[in-house]
N, C-alpha and C. Protein backbone atom coordinates (compact mmCIF):
# COMPACT_ATOMS: atom_id res chain seq x y z
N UNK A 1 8.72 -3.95 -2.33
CA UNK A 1 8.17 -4.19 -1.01
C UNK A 1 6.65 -4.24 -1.10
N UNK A 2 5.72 -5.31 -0.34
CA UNK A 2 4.48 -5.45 -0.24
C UNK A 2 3.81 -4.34 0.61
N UNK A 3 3.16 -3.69 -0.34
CA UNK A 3 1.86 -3.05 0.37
C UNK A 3 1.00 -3.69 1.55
N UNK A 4 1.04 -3.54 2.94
CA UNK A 4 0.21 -3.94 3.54
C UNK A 4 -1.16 -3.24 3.65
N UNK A 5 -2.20 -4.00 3.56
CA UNK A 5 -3.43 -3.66 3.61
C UNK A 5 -3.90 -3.29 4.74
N UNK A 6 -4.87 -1.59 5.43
CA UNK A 6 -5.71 -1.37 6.24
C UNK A 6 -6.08 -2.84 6.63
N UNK A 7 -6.96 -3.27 6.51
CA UNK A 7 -7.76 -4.62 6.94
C UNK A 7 -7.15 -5.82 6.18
N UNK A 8 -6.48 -7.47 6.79
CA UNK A 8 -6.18 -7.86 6.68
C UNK A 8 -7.99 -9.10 6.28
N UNK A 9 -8.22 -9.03 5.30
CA UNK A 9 -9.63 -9.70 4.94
C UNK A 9 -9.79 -11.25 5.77
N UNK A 10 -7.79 -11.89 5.46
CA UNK A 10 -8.21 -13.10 5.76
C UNK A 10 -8.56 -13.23 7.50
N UNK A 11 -8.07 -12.76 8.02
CA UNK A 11 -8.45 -12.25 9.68
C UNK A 11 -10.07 -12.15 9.50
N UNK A 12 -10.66 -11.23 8.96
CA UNK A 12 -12.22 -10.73 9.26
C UNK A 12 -12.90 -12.57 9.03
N UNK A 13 -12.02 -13.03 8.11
CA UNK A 13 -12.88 -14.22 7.45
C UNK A 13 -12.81 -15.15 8.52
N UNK A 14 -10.97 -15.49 9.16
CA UNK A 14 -11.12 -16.16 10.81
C UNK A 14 -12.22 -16.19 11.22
N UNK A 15 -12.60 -14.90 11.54
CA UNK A 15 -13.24 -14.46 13.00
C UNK A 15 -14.59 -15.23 13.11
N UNK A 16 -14.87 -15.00 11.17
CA UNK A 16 -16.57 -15.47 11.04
C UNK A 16 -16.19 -17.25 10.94
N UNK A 17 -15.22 -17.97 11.16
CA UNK A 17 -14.81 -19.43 10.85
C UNK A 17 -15.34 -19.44 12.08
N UNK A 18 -14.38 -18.66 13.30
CA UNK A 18 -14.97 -19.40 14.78
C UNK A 18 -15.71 -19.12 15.23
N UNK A 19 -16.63 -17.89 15.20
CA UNK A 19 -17.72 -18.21 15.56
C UNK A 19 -18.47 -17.17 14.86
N UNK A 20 -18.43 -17.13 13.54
CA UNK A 20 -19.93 -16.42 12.45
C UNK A 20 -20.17 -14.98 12.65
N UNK A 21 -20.70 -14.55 12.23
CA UNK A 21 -20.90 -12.93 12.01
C UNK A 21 -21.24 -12.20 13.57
N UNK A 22 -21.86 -13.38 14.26
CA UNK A 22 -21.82 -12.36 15.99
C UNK A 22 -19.98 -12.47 16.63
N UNK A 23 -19.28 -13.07 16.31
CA UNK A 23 -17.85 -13.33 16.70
C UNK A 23 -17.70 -11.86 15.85
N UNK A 24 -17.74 -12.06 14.80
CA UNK A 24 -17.15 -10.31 13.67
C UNK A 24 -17.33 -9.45 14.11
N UNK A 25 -19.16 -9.47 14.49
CA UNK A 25 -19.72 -8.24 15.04
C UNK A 25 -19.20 -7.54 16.28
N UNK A 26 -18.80 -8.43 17.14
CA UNK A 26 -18.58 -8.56 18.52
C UNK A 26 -17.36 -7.65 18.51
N UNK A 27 -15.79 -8.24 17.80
CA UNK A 27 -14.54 -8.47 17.87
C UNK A 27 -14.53 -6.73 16.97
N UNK A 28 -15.37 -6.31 16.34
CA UNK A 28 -15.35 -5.37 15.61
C UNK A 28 -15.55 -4.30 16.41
N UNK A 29 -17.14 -4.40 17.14
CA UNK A 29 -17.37 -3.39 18.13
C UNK A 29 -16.69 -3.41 19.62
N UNK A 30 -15.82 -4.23 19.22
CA UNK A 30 -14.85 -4.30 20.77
C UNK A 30 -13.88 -3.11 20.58
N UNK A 31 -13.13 -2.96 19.03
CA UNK A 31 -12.01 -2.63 18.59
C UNK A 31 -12.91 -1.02 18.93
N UNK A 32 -13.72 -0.56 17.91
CA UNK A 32 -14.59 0.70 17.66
C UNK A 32 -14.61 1.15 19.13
N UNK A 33 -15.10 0.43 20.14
CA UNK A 33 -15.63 1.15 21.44
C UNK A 33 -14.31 1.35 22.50
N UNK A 34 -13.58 0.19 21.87
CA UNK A 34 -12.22 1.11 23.23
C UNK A 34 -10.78 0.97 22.62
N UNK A 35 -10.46 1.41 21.56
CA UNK A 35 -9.26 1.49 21.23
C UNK A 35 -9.12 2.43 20.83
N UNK A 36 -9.73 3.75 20.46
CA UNK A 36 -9.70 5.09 20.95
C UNK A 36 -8.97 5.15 22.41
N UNK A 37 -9.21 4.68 23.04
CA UNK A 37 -8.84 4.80 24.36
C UNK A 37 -7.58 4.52 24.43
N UNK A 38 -6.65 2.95 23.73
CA UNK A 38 -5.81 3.24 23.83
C UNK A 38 -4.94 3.88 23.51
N UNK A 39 -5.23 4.82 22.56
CA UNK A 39 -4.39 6.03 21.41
C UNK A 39 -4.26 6.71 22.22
N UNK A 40 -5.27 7.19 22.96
CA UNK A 40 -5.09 8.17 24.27
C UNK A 40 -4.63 7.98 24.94
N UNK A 41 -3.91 6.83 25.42
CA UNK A 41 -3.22 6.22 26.48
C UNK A 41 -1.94 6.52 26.44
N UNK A 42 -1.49 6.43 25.03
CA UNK A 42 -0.29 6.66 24.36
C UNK A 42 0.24 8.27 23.98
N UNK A 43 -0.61 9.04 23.81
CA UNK A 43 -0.59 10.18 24.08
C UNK A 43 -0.55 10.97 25.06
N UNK A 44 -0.91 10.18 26.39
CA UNK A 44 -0.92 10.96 27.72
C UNK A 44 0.58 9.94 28.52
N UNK A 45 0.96 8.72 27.66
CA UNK A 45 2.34 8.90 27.99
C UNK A 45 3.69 9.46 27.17
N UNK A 46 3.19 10.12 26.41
CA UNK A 46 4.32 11.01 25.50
C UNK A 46 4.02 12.13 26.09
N UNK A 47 3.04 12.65 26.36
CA UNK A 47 2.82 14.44 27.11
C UNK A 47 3.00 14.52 28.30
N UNK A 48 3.01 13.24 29.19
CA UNK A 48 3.79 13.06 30.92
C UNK A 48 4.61 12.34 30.94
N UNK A 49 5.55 12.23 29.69
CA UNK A 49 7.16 11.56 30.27
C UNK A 49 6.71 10.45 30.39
N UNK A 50 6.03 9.58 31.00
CA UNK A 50 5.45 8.01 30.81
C UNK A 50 5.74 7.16 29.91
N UNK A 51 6.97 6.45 30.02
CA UNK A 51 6.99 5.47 28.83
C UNK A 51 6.17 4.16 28.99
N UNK A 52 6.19 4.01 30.29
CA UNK A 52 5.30 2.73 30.66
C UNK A 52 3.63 2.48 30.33
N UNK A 53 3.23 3.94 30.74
CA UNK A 53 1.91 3.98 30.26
C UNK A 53 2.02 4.00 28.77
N UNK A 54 2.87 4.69 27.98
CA UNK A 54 2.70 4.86 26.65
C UNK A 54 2.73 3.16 26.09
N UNK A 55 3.80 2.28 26.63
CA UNK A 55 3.88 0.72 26.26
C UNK A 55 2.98 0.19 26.54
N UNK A 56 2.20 0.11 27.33
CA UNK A 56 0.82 -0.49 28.15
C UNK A 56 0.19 -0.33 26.99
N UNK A 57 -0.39 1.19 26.52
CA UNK A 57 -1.50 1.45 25.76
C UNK A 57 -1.08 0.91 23.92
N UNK A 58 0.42 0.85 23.85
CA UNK A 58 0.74 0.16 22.73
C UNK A 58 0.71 -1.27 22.24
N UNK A 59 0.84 -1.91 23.74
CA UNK A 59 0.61 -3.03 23.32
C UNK A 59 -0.63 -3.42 23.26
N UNK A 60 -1.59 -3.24 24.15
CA UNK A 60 -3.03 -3.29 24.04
C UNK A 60 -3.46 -2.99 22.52
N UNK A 61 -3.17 -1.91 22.28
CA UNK A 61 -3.35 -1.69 20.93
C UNK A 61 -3.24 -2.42 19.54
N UNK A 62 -1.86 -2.68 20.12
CA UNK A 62 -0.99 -4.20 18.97
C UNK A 62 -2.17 -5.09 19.27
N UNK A 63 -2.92 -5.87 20.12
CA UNK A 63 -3.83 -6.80 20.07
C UNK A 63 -4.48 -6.82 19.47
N UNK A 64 -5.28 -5.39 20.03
CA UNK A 64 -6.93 -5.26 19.59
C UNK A 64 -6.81 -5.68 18.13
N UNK A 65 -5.61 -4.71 17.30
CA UNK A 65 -5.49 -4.29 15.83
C UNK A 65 -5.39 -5.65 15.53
N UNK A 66 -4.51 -6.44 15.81
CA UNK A 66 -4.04 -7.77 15.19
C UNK A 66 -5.90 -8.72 15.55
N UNK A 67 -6.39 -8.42 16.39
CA UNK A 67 -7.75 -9.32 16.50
C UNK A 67 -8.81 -9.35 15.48
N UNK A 68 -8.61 -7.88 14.70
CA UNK A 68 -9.62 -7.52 13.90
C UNK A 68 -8.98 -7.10 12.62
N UNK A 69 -7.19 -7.72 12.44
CA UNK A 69 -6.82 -7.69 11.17
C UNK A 69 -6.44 -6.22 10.90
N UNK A 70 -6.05 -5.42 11.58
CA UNK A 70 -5.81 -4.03 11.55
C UNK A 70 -4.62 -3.91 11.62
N UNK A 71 -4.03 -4.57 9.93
CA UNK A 71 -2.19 -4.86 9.82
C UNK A 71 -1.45 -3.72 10.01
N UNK A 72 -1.69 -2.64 9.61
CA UNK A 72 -1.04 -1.65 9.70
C UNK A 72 -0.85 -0.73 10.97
N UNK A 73 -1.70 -0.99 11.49
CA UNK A 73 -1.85 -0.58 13.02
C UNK A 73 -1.23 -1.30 13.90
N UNK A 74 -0.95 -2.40 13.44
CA UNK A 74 -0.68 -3.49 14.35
C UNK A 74 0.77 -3.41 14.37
N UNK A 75 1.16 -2.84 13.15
CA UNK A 75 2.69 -3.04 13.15
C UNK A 75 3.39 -1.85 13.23
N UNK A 76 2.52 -0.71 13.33
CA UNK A 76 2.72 0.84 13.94
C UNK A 76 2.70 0.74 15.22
N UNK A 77 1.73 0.17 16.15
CA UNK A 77 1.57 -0.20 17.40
C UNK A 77 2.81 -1.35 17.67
N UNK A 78 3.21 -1.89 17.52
CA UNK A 78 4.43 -2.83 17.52
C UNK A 78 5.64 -1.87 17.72
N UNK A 79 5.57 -1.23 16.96
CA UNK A 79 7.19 -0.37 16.47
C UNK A 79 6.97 0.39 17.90
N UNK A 80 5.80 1.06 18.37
CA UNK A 80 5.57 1.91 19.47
C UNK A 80 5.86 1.20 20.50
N UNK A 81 5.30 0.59 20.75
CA UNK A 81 5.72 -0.44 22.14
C UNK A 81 6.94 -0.47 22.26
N UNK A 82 8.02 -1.47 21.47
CA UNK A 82 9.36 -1.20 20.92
C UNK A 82 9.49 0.35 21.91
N UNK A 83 9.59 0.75 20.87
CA UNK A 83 10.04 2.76 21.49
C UNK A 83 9.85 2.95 22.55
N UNK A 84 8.64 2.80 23.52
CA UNK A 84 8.62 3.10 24.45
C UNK A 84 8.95 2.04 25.78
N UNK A 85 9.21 0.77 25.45
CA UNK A 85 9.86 0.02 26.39
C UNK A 85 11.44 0.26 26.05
N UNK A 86 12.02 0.74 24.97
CA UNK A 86 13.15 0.91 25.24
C UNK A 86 13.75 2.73 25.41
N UNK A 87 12.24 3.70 26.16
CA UNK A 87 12.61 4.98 26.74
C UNK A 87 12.12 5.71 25.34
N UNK A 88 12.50 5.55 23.89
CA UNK A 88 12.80 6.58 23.28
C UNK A 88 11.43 6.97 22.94
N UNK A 89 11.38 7.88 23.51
CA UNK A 89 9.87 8.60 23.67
C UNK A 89 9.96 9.53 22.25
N UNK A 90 11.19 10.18 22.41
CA UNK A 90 11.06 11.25 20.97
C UNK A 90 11.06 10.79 19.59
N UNK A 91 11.43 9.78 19.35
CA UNK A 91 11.01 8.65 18.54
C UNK A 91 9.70 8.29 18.24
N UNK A 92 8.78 7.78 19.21
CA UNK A 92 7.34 7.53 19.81
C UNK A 92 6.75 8.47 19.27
N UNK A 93 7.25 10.12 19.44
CA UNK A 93 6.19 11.19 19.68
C UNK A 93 6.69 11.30 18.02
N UNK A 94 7.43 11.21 16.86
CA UNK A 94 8.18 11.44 15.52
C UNK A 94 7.02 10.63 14.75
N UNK A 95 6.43 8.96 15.53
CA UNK A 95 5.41 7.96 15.13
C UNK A 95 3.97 7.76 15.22
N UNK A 96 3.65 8.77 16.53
CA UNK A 96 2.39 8.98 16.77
C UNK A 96 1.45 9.36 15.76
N UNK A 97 1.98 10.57 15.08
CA UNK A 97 0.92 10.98 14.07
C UNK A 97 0.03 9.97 13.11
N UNK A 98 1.45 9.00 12.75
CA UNK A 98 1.19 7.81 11.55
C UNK A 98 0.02 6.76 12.54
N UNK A 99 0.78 6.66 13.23
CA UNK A 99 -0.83 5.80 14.39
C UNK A 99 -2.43 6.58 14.49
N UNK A 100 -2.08 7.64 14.84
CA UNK A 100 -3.44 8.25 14.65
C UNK A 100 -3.97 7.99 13.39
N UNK A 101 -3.25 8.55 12.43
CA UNK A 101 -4.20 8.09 10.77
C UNK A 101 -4.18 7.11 10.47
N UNK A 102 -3.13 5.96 11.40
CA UNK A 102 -3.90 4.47 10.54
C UNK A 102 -4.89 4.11 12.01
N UNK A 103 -4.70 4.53 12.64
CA UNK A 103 -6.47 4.25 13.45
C UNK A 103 -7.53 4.70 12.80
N UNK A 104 -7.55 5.89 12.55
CA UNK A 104 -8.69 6.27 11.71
C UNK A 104 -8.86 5.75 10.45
N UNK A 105 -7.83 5.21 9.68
CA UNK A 105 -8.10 4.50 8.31
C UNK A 105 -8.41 3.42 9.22
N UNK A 106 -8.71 2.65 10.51
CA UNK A 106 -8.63 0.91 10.69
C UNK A 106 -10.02 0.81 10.80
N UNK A 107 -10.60 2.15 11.53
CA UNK A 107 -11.82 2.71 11.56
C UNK A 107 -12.87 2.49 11.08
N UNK A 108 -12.32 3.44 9.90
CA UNK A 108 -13.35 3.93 9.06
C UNK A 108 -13.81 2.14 8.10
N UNK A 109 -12.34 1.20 7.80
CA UNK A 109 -12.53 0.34 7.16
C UNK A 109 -13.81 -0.61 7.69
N UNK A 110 -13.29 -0.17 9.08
CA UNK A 110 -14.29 -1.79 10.15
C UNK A 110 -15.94 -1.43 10.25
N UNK A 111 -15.62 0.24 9.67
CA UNK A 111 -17.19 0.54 9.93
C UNK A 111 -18.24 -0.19 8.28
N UNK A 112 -16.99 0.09 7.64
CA UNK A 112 -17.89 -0.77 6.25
C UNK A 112 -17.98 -1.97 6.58
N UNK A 113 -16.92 -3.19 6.82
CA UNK A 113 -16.91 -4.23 7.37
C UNK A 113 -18.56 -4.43 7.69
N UNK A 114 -18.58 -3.65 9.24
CA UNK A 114 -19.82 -3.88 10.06
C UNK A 114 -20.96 -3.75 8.96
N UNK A 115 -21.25 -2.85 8.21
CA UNK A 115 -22.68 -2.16 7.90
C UNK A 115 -22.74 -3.32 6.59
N UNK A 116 -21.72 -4.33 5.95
CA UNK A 116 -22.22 -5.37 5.23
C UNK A 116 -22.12 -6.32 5.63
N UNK A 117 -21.73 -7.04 7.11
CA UNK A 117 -22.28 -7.80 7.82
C UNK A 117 -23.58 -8.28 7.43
N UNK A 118 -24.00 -9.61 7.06
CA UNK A 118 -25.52 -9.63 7.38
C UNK A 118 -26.09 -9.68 8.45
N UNK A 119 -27.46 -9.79 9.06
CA UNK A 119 -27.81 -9.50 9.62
C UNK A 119 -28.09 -10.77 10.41
């Protein structure tokens, strides 16, 4: 079975095809500044019974990740959505953890990304 990669390179390379390192920059600090938010989203619908909010904040999530090549997130966030549009929350809450650490691995990757950006 293929290892999927934190950061999907050929995605970062897209981004700079359509529109160059301010499209990267942009699509990067979009992900960094509010997709924290949706992790939290997803967490405050596993701790209030909320499956709807928990799917909302999963699929949002599935985007952002897939916009900025964040394969593994994207397909952790996938499986979540899944779970929580079809109720099984205790499932969801069994998957959460693995979402949290590949956010923070999608993170930490996009922050190198950014800082060799040229300028």
């Amino acid at each position: 079975m293929r290892e999927v990669p934190v950061l999907d390179q050929a995605q970062i390379d897209r981004l700079k095809e359509w529109g160059g390192t301010d499209l990267q920059r942009k699509m990067i600090d979009l992900f960094l500044t509010h997709a924290r938010e949706r992790v939290r989203q997803i967490k405050e619908g596993l701790t209030e019974q909320e499956s709807r909010k928990a799917e909302t904040g999963a699929h949002t999530l599935k985007s952002s990740a897939g916009n900025v090549g964040a394969r593994r997130l994207q397909e952790l966030s996938a499986d979540a959505e899944a779970m929580a549009e079809k109720g099984e929350l205790p499932s969801l809450q069994a998957l959460f953890p693995s979402i949290e650490r590949e956010f923070e691995a999608a993170c930490e990757a996009l922050r190198i990304v950014m800082k060799e950006l040229p300028e």
